[in-house]
Protein backbone atom coordinates (compact mmCIF):
# COMPACT_ATOMS: atom_id res chain seq x y z
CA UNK A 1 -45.35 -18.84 16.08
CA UNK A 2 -46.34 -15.52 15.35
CA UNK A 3 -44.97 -15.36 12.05
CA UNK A 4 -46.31 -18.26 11.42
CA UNK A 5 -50.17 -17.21 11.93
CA UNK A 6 -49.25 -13.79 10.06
CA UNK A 7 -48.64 -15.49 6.66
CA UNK A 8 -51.42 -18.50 7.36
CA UNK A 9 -53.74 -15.74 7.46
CA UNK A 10 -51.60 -13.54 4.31
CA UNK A 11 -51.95 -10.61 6.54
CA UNK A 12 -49.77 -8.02 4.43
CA UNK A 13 -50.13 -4.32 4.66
CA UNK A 14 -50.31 -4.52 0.71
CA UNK A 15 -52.81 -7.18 0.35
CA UNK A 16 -54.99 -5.61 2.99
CA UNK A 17 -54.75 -2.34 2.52
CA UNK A 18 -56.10 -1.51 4.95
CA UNK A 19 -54.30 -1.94 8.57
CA UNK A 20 -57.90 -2.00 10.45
CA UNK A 21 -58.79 -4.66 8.65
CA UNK A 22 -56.22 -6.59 9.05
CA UNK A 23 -55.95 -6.65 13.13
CA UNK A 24 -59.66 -7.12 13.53
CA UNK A 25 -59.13 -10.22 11.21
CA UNK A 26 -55.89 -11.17 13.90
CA UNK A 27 -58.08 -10.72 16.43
CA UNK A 28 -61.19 -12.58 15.41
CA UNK A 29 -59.15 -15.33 14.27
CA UNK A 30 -57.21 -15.68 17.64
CA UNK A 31 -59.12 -13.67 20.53
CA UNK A 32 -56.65 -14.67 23.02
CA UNK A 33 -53.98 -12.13 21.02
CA UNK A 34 -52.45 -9.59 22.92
CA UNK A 35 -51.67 -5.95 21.25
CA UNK A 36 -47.75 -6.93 21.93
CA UNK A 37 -48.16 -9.86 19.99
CA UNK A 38 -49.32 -8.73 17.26
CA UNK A 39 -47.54 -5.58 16.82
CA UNK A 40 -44.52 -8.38 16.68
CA UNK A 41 -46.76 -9.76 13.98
CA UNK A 42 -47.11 -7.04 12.16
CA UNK A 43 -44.90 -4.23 12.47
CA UNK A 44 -47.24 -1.95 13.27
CA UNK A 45 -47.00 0.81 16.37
CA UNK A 46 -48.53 -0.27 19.53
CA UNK A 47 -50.31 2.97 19.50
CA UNK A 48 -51.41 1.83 15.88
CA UNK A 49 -52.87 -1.04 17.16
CA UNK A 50 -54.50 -0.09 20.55
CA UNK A 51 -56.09 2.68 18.85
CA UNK A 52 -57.73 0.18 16.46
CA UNK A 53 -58.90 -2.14 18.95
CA UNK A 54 -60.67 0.18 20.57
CA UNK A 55 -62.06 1.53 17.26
CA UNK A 56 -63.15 -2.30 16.41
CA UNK A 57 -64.84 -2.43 20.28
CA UNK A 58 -61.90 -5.24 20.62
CA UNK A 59 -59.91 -4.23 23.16
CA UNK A 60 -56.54 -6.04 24.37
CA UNK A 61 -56.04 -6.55 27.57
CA UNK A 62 -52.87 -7.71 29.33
CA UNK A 63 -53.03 -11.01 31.28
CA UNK A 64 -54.65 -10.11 34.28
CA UNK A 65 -52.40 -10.20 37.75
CA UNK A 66 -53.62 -11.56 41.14
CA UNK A 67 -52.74 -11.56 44.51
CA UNK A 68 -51.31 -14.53 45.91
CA UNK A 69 -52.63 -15.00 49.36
CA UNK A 70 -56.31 -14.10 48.02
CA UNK A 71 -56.29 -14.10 44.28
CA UNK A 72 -58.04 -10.97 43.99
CA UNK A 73 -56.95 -8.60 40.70
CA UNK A 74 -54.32 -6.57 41.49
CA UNK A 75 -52.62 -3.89 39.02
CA UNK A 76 -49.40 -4.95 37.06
CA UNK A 77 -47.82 -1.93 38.50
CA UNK A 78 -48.09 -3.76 41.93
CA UNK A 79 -44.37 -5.23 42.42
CA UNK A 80 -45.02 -7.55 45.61
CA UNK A 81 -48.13 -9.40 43.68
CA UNK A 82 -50.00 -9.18 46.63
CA UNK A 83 -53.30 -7.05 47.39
CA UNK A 84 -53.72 -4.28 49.54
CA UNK A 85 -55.52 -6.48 52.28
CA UNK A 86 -52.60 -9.27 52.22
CA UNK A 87 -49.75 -7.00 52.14
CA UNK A 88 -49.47 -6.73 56.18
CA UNK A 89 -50.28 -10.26 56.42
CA UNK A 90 -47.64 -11.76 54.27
CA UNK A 91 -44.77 -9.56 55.89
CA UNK A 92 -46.12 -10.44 59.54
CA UNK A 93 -43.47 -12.64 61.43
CA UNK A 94 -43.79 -15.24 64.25
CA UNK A 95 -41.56 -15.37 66.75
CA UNK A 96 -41.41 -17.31 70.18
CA UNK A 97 -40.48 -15.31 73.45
CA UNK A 98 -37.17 -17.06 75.23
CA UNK A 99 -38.38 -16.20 78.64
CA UNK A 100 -42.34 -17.34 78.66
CA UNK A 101 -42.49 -19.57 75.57
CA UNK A 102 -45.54 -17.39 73.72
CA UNK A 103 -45.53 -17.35 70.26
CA UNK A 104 -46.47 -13.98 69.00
CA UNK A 105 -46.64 -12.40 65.48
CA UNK A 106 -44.34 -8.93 64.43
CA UNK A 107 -45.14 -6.85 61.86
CA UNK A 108 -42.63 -6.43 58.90
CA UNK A 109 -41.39 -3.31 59.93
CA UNK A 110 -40.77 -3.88 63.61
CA UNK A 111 -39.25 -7.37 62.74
CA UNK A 112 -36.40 -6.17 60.50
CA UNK A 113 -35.61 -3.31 63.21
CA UNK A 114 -35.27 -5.57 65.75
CA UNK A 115 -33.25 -7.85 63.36
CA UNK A 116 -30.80 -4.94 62.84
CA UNK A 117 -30.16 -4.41 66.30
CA UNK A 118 -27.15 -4.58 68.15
CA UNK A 119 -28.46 -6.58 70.53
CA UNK A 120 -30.09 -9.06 68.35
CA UNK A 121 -26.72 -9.22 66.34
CA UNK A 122 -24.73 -10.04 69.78
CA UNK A 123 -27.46 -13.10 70.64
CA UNK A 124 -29.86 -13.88 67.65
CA UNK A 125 -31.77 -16.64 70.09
CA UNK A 126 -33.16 -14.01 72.09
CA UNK A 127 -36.34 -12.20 71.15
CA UNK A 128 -38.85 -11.41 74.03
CA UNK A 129 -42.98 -10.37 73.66
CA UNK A 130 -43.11 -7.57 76.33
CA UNK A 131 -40.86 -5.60 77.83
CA UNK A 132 -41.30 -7.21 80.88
CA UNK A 133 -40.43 -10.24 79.99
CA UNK A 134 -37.06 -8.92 78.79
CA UNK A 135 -36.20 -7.76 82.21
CA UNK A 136 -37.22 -11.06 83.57
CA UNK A 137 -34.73 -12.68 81.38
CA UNK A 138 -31.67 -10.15 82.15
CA UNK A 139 -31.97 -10.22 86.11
CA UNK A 140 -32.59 -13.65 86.79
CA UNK A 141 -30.04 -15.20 88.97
């Protein structure tokens, strides 16, 4: 497709001669461009044509990330896709205590250590809130 809109517009370096030119006519012509694109259009460096963008008061910018519990804008060097805020929320697990019934909510951290146990690993069913409740549970008769 790019191709395509590179000769509909007879974008050569030669005809142009000039290589500013030529992106900021790219650009106007399809905003929604990113600098990727058309240095795959062109065969320019991406230097080439981020430096020129900026020049033109056109910059690119890369599709924009957000977080998926809030949808606030997150950076694209952010590999769980979720924001600050949400991080602790997404990786909070429920889990329902075998002696009193209560439903109560682990952190990520404290949920895969108590998944890796050996005592979790002997009986999976058994997860307890408190402390108390798990000697309850072991000297009931």
């Amino acid at each position: 497709m790019l191709t395509l809109l590179y000769s509909q517009l007879c974008l050569t370096r030669s005809s142009m001669g000039r290589t500013k030119e030529m992106i900021r006519r790219m650009i106007e012509f399809n905003p929604l461009l990113t600098n990727t694109e058309i240095v795959e259009a062109t065969g320019l460096s991406r230097q080439l044509v981020s430096y020129h963008a900026r020049t033109l008061k056109m910059p690119r910018q890369s599709a924009n990330r957000s977080c998926s519990f809030c949808g606030l804008r997150i950076t694209r060097y952010n590999a769980s896709g979720l924001c600050r805020k949400c991080r602790p929320l997404a990786f909070t697990y429920e889990f329902q205590c075998a002696w009193c019934g209560e439903v109560y909510a682990v952190q990520g951290k404290e949920a895969a250590n108590r998944r890796n146990s050996k005592k979790h690993k002997k009986n999976p069913d058994l997860d307890f809130c408190t402390l108390s409740c798990a000697q309850r549970y072991n000297h009931r008769q």
